[in-house]
Protein backbone atom coordinates (compact mmCIF):
# COMPACT_ATOMS: atom_id res chain seq x y z
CA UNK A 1 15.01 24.76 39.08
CA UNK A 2 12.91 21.72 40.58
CA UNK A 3 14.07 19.51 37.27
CA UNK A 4 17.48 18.46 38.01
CA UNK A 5 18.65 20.17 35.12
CA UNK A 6 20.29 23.56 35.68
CA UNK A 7 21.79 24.07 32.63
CA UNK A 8 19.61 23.09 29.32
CA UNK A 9 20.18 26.11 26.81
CA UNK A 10 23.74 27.43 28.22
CA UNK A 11 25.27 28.18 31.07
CA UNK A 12 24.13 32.28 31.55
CA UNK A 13 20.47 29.95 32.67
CA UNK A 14 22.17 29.81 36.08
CA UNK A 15 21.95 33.46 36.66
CA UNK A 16 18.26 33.72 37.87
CA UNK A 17 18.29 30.42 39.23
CA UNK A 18 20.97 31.12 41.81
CA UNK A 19 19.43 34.37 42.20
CA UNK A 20 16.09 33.02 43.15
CA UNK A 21 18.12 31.08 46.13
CA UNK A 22 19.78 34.20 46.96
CA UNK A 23 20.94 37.22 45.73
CA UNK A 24 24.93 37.03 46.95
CA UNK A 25 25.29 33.60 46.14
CA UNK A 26 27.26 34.38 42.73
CA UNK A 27 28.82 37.88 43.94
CA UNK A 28 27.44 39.34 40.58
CA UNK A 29 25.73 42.69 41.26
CA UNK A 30 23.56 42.00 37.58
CA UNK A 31 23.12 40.10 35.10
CA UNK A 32 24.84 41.82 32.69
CA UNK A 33 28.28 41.45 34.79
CA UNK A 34 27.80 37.85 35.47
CA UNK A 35 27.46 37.56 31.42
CA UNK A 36 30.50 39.42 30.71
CA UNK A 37 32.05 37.23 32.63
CA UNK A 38 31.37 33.54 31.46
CA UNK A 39 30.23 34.76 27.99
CA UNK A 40 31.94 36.46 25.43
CA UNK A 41 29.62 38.27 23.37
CA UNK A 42 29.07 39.59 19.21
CA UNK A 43 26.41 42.02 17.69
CA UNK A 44 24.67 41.14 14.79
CA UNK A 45 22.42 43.45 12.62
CA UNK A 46 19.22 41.82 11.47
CA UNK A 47 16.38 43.96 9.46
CA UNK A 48 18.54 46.79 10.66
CA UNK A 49 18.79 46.47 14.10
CA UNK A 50 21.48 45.78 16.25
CA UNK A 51 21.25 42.61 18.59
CA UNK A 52 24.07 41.06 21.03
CA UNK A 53 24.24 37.07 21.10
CA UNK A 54 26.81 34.73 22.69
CA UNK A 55 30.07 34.06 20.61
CA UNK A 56 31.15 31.44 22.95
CA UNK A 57 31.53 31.07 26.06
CA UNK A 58 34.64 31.05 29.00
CA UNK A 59 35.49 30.66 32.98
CA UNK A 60 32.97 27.96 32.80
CA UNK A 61 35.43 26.14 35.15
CA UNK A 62 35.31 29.05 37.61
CA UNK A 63 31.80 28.90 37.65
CA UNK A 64 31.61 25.51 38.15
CA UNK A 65 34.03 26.03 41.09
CA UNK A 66 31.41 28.87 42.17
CA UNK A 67 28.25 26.28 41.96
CA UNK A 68 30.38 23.59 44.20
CA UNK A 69 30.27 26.02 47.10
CA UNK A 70 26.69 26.37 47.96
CA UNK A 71 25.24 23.56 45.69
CA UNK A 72 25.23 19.73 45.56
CA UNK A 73 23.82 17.30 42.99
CA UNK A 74 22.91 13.70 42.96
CA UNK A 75 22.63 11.47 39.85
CA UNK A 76 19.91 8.71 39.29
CA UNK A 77 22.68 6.68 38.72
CA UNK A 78 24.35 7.81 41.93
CA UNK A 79 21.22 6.35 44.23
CA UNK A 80 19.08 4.21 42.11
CA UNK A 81 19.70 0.47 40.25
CA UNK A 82 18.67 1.93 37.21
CA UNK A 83 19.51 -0.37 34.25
CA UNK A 84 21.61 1.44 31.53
CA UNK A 85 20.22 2.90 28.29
CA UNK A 86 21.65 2.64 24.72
CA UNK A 87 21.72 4.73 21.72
CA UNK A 88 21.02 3.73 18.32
CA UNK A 89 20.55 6.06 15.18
CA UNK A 90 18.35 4.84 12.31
CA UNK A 91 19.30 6.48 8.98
CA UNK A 92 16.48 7.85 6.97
CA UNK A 93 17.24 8.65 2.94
CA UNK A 94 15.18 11.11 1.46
CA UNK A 95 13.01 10.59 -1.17
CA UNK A 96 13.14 12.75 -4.96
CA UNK A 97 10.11 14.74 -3.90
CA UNK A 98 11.94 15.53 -0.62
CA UNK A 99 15.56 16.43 -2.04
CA UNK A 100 14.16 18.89 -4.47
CA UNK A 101 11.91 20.94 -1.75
CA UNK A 102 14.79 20.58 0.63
CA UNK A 103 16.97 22.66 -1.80
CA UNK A 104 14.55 24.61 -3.10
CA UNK A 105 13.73 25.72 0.78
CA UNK A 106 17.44 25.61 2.06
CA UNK A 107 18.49 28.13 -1.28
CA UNK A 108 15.49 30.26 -1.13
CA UNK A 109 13.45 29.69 1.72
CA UNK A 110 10.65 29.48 -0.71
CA UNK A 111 8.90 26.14 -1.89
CA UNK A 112 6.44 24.89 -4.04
CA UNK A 113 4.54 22.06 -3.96
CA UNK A 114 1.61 21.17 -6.15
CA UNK A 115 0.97 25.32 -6.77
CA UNK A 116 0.85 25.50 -3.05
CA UNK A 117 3.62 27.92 -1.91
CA UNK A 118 5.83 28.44 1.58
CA UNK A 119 8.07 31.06 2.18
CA UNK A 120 9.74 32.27 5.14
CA UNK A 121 11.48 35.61 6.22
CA UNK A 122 13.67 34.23 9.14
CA UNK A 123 15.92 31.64 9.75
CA UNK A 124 14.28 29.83 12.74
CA UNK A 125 11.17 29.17 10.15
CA UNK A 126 13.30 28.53 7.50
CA UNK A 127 15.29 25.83 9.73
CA UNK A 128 11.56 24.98 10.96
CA UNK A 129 10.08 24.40 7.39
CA UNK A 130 13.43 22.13 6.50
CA UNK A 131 12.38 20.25 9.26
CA UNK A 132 8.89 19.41 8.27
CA UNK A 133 10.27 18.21 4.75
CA UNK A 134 12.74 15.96 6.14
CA UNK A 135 9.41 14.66 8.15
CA UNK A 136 7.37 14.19 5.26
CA UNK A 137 4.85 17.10 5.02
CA UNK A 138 4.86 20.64 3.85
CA UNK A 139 2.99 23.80 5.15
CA UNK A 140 2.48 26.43 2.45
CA UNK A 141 2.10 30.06 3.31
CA UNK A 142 -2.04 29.20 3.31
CA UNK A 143 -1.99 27.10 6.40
CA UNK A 144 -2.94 23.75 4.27
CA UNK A 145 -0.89 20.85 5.02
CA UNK A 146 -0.08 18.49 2.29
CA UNK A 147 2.32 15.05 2.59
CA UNK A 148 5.53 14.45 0.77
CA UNK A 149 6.26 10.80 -0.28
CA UNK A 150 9.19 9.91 2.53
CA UNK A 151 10.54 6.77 4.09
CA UNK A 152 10.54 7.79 7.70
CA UNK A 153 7.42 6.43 8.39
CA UNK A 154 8.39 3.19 6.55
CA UNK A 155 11.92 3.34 8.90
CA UNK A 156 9.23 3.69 12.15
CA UNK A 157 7.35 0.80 11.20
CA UNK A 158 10.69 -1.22 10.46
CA UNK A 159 11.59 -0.27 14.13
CA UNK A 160 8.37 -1.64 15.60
CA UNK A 161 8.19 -4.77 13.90
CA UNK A 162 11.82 -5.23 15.22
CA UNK A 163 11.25 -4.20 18.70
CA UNK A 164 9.96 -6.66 21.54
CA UNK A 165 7.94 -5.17 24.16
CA UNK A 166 6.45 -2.04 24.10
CA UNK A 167 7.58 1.92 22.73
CA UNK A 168 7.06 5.06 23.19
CA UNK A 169 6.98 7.34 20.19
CA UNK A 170 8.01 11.14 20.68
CA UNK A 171 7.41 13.34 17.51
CA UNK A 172 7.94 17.07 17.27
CA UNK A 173 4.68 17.87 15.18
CA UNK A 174 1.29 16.89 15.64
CA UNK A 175 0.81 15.86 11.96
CA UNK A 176 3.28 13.75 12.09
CA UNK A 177 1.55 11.95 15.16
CA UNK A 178 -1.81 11.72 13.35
CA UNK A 179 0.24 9.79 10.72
CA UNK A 180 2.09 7.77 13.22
CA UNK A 181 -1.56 6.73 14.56
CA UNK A 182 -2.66 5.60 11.29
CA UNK A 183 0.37 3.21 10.12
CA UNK A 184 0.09 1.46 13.40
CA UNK A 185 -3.20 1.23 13.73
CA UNK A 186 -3.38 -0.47 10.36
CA UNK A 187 -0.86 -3.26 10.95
CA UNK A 188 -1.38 -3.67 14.48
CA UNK A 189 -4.69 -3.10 15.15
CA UNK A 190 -6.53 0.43 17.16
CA UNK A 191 -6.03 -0.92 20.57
CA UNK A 192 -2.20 -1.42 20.09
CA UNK A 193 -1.46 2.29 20.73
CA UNK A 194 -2.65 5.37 22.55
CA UNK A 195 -1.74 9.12 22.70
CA UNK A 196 -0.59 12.10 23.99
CA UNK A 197 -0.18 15.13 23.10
CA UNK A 198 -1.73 18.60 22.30
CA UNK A 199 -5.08 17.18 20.52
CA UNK A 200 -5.80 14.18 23.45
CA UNK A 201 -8.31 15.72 25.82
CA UNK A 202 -7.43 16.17 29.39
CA UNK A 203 -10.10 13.26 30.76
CA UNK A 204 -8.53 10.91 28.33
CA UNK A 205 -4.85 11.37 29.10
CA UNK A 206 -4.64 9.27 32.41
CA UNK A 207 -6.53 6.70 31.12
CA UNK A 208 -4.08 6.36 28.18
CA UNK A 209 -1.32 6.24 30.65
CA UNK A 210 -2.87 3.43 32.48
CA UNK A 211 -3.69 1.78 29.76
CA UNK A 212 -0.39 1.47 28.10
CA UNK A 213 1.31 0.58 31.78
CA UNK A 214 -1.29 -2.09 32.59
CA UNK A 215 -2.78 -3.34 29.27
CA UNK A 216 -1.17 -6.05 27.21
CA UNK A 217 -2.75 -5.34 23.92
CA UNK A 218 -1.57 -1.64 23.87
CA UNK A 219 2.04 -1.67 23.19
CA UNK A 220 2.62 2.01 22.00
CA UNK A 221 1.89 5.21 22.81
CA UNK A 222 2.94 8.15 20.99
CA UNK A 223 2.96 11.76 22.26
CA UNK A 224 5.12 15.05 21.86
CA UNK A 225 7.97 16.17 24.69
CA UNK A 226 6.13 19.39 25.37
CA UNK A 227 3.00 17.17 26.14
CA UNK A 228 4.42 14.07 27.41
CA UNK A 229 7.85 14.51 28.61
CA UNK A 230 6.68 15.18 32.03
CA UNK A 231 6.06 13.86 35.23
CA UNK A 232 4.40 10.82 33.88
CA UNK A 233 5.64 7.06 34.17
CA UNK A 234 6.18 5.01 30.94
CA UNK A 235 8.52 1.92 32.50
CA UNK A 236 6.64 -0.29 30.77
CA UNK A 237 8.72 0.81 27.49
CA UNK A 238 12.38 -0.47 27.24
CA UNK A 239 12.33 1.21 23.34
CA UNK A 240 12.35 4.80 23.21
CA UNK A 241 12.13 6.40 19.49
CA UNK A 242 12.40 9.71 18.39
CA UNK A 243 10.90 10.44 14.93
CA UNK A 244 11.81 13.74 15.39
CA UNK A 245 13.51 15.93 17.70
CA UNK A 246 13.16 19.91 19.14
CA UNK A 247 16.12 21.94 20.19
CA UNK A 248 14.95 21.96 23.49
CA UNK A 249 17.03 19.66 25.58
CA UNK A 250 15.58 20.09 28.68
CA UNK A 251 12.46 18.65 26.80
CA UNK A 252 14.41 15.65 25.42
CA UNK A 253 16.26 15.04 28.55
CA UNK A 254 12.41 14.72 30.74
CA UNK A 255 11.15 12.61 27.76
CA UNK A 256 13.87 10.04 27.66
CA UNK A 257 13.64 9.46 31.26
CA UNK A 258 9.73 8.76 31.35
CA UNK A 259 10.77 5.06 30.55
CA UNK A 260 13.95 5.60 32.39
CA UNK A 261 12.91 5.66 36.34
CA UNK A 262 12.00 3.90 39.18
CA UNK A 263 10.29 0.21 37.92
CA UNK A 264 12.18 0.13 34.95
CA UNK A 265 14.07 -3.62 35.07
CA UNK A 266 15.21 -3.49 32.19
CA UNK A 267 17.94 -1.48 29.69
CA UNK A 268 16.22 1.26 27.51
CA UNK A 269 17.19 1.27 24.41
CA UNK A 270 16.70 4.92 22.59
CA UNK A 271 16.40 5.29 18.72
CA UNK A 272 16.84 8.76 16.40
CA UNK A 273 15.28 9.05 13.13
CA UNK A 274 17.90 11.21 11.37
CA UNK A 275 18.07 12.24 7.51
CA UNK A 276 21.73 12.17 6.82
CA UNK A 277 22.81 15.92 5.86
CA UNK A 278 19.77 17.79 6.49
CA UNK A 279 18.66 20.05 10.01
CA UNK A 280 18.21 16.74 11.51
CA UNK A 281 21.88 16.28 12.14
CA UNK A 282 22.00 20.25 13.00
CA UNK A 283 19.26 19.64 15.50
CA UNK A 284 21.18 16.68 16.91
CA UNK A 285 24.85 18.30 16.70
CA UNK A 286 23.05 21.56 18.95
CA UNK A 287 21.79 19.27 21.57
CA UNK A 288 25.29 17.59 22.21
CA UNK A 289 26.86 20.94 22.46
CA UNK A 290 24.62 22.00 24.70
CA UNK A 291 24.81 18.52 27.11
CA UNK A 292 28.41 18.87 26.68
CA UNK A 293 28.58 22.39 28.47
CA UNK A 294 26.13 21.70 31.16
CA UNK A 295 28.32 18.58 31.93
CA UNK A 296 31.50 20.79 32.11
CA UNK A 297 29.51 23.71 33.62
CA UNK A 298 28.18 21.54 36.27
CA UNK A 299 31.63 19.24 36.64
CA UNK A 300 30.56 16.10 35.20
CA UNK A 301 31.92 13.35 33.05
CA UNK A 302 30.79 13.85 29.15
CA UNK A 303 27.87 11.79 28.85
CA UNK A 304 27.43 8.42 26.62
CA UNK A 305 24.54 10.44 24.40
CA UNK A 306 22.96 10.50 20.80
């Protein structure tokens, strides 16, 4: 509730928020009335059981109306000079080694690669193990790792040899980081970037930080939303790129606004990988469907975004 972001999955979030601040505020005597009422809801039968999801959802301008009485919310925009930020997609093709898993994955959720096997029994892994192909490495069912000729890391390094200043670098996986290291290490030397994520021990992390604000020679630093995306400052970046994204939006929302705070002079300019048809664009599509009904949940304009 302390993140400025209410709504970040769909609107039935508000529920325990609003009843954290008080139990009447909403008139709903449970949760499961308050969902009846803004969501409209299906049952679906996976592995024989029975589960209810959201079909879509409705009254959302009633409960915006609702959230007006006892709630008020200030933009950045609304009380700080911030300068704006821009939105740029960089299209990634796949390569013949990455088409043919892709398919092989999206028909059968099962893949092969070099007589090591993956497989996957639901559809969030399945949608997870797309993912990793379109990023340029497999897991098989084993737990070994093995890379996939791709051009995403080529796009990454065309990005950073066109960018002035310095980047951040979110990426969803931490392979993909360890990969990210090593291409920019090589052409621009170890000192030009710094990490954090998962792997980068706790003593080192602030250091990093400081060292990428304060140090000329280190001009990137590359970390994952879950790690990252919080609570630290990154102004020194104007270029913000996301190799890959997570469905999370609250995550990508906190992430993009690390460069995009108090100190930052200049506009910040934000950059999506993105393998045209493929779960990249699905990823994508989900978050703007879910910005677009926190905006109308929470009465705002539709947002310049992705």
């Amino acid at each position: 509730i302390l993140t400025g972001s209410p709504v970040t999955k769909n609107p039935l979030d508000l529920y325990t928020q609003c009843e954290f601040l008080d139990p009447f505020l909403l008139n709903f005597n449970s949760w499961y009335a308050f969902r009846n009422r803004y969501a409209i809801m299906k049952t679906i039968h996976v592995r024989g059981r029975s589960i209810q999801t959201v079909h879509k959802f409705q009254n959302l301008g009633e409960l915006s109306d609702r959230l007006k009485g006892f709630s008020y919310r200030v933009l950045k925009e609304d009380c700080l000079d911030l300068p704006e930020k821009i939105y740029m997609k960089r299209h990634v093709a796949l390569t013949k080694e990455q088409e043919n898993l892709y398919e092989q994955m999206r028909k059968t959720a099962i893949a092969n690669l070099n007589g090591k096997v993956t497989s996957t029994v639901t559809v969030l892994t399945q949608l997870m193990r797309l993912q990793q192909i379109t990023c340029g490495h497999f897991t098989a069912d084993d737990g070994a790792t093995q890379p996939i000729p791709n051009n995403r890391i080529t796009e990454l390094m065309d990005v950073l040899e066109e960018t002035e200043g310095k980047a951040i670098i979110w990426a969803h996986y931490q392979y993909d980081i360890t990969n990210i290291i090593e291409a920019v290490s090589k052409k621009y030397g170890q000192e030009s970037i710094v990490d954090y994520y998962g792997l980068t021990p706790q003593e080192n992390r602030q250091p990093h930080i400081k060292r990428f604000q304060d140090d000329p020679k280190c001009r990137f630093i590359v970390g994952t939303p879950s790690t990252g995306g919080y609570g630290i400052t990154l102004t020194a970046a104007n270029t913000v790129i996301y190799y890959s994204n997570g469905y999370d939006l609250e995550k990508r929302l906190q992430s993009e606004d690390r460069a995009h705070r108090i100190g930052q002079k200049k506009p910040v300019t934000y950059v999506d990988l993105i393998c045209d048809d493929t779960v990249d664009e699905k990823i994508v599509k989900a978050l703007r469907k879910k910005i677009d009904i926190a905006s109308e949940v929470l009465g705002e304009e539709l947002k310049s975004w992705i």
